[in-house]
Protein backbone atom coordinates (compact mmCIF):
# COMPACT_ATOMS: atom_id res chain seq x y z
CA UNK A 1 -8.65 24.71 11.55
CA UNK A 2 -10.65 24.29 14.58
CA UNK A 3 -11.99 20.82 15.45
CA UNK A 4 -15.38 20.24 17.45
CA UNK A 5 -15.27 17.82 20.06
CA UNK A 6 -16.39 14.94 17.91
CA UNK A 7 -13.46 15.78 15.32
CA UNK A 8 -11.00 15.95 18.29
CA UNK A 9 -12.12 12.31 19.60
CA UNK A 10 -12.32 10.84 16.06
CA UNK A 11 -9.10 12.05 14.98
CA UNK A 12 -7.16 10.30 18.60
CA UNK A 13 -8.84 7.24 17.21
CA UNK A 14 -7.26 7.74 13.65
CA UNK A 15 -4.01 8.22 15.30
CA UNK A 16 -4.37 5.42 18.18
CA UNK A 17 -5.69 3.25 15.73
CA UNK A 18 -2.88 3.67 12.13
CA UNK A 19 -2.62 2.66 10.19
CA UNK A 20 -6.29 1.93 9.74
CA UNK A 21 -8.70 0.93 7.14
CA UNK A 22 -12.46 3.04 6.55
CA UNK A 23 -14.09 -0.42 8.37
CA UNK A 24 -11.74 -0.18 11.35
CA UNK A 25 -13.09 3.35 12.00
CA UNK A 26 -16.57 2.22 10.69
CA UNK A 27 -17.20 -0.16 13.47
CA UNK A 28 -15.12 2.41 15.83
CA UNK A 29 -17.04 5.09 14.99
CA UNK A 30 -20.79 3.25 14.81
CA UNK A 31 -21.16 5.00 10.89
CA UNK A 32 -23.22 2.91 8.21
CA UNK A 33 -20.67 2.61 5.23
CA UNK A 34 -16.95 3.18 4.75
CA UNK A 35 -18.30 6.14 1.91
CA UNK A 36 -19.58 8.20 5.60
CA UNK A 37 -16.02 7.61 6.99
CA UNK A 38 -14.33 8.86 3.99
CA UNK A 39 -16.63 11.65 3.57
CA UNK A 40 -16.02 12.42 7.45
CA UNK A 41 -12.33 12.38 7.18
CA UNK A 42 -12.51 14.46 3.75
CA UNK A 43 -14.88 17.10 5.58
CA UNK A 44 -13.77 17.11 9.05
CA UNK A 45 -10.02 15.80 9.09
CA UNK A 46 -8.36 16.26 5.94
CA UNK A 47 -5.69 18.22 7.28
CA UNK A 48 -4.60 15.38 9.75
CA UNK A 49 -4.65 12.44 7.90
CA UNK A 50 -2.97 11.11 4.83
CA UNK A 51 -3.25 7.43 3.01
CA UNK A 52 -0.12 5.69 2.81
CA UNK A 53 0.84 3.36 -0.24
CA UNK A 54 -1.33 0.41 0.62
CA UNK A 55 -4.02 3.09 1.23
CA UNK A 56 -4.23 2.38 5.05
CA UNK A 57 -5.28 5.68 7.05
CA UNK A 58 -2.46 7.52 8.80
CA UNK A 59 -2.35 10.69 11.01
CA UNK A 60 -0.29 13.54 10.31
CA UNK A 61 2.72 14.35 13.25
CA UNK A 62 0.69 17.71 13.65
CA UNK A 63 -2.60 15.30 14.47
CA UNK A 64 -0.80 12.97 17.05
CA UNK A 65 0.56 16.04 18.59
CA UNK A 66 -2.90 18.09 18.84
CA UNK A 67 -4.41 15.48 20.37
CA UNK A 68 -1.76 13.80 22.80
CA UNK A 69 -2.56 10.34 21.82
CA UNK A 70 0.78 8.05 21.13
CA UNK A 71 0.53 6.30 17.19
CA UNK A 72 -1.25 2.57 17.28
CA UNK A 73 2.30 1.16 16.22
CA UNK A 74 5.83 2.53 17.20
CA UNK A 75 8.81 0.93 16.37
CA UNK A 76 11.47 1.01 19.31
CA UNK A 77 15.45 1.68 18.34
CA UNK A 78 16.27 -1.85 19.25
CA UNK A 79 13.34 -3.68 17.17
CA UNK A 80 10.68 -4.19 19.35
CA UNK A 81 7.36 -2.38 18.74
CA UNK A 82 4.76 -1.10 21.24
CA UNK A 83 1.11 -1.73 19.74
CA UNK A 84 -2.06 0.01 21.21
CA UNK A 85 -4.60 -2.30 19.61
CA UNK A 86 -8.94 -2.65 19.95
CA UNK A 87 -9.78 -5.20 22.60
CA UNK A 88 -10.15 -8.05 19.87
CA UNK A 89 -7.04 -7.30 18.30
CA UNK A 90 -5.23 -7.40 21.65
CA UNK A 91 -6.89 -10.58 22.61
CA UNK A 92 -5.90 -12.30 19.17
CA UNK A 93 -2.76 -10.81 19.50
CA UNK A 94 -2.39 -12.82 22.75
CA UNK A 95 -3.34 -16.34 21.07
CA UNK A 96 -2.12 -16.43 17.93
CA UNK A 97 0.88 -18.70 17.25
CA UNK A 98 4.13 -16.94 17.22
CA UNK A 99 6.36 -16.78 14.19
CA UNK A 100 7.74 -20.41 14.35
CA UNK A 101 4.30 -22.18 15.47
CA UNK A 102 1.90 -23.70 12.58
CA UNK A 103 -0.75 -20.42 11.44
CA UNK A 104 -4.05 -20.45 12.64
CA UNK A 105 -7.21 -20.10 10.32
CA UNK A 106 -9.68 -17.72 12.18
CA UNK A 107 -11.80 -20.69 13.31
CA UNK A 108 -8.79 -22.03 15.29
CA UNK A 109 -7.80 -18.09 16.51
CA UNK A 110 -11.79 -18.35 17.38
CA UNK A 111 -11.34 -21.45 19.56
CA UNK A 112 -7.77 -20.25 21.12
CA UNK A 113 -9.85 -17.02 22.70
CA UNK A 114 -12.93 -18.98 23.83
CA UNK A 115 -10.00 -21.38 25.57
CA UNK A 116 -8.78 -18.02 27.23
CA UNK A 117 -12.14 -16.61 28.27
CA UNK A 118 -13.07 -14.16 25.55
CA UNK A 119 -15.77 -15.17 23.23
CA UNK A 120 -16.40 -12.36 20.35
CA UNK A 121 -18.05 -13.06 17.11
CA UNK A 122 -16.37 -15.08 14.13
CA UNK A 123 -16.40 -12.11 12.10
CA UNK A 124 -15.00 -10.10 14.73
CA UNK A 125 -12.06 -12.21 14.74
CA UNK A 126 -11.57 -12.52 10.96
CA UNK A 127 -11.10 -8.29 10.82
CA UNK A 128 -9.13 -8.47 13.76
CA UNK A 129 -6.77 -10.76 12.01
CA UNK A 130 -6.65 -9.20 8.39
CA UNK A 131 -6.12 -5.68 10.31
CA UNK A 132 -3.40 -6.84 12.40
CA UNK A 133 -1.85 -8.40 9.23
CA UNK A 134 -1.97 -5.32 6.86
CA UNK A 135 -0.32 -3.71 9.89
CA UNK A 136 2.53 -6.32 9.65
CA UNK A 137 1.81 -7.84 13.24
CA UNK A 138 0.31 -11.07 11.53
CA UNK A 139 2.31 -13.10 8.68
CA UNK A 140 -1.01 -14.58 6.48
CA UNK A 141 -0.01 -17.58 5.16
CA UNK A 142 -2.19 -19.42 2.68
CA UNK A 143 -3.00 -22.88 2.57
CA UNK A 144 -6.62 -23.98 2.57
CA UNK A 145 -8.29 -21.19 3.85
CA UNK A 146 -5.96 -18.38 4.93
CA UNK A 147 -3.99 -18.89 8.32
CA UNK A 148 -2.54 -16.36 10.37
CA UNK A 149 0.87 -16.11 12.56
CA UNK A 150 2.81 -13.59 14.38
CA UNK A 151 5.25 -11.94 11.44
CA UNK A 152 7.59 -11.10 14.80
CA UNK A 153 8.86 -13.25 18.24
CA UNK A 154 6.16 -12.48 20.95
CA UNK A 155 8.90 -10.59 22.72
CA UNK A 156 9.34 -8.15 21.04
CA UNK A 157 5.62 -6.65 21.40
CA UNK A 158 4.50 -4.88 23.83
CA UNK A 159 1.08 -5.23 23.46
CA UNK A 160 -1.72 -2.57 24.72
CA UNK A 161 -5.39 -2.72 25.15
CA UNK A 162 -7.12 0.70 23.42
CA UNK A 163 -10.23 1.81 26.26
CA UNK A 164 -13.33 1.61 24.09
């Protein structure tokens, strides 16, 4: 299968991004509805992208290889992980409490990146921090409102910012 240019530069984000969610790529990819990303992936991709059992969007090997764009998350032999994250999710990332701290509820994650210089909208924040969690980066811990902490110790990320 052949891939235009547009295929070629949506499927690095699919693999820079995985696992990913139809909104992730939504917002990524400036489409109306979640329905155009699926139908885009269906019609365009299908060969290079699977869902995994919590239905998060994955790229094949074959994809990651055709394009020569390393996965969002790998997993080093000795337990830390290298993440290639969106510039909100590598600024939350960066303020979030780490896995012995009190969680965070977005409004506090909000007020931890406006202490740090970064000031993106509330709702940008609350994706950021249900995507990092369904990629296991962020424990969610509920109390009140939901509350969000680092699931690993800070040092073992390695934490990089994805160019938009």
């Amino acid at each position: 299968m052949t891939l235009s240019e547009e295929a070629r530069d949506r499927l690095a984000d699919v693999v820079a991004l995985q696992p990913t969610k139809n909104g992730e790529l939504m917002d990524r990819w400036g489409m109306e509805s979640g329905s155009e990303v699926h139908r885009f992936l269906e019609g365009e991709l299908k060969e290079y992208y699977y869902r995994d059992e919590n239905s998060l969007i994955r790229a094949t090997p074959e994809a990651a290889e055709l394009v020569g764009v390393d996965p969002g998350i790998e997993e080093g032999e000795d337990g830390t992980r290298t993440l290639r994250l969106p510039e909100v999710q590598y600024h939350v990332v960066r303020v979030v409490p780490g896995p012995d701290e009190e969680s965070a509820s977005v409004v506090n994650v909000l007020h931890r990146l406006r202490d740090a210089g970064e000031d993106p909208p509330v709702e940008d924040v609350r994706e950021a921090l249900r995507s990092l969690a369904s990629k296991g980066v962020l424990e969610t811990v509920k109390r009140t409102v939901p509350t969000y902490r680092l699931a690993v110790p800070r040092e073992d990320l390695t934490v990089e910012r994805l160019d938009d």
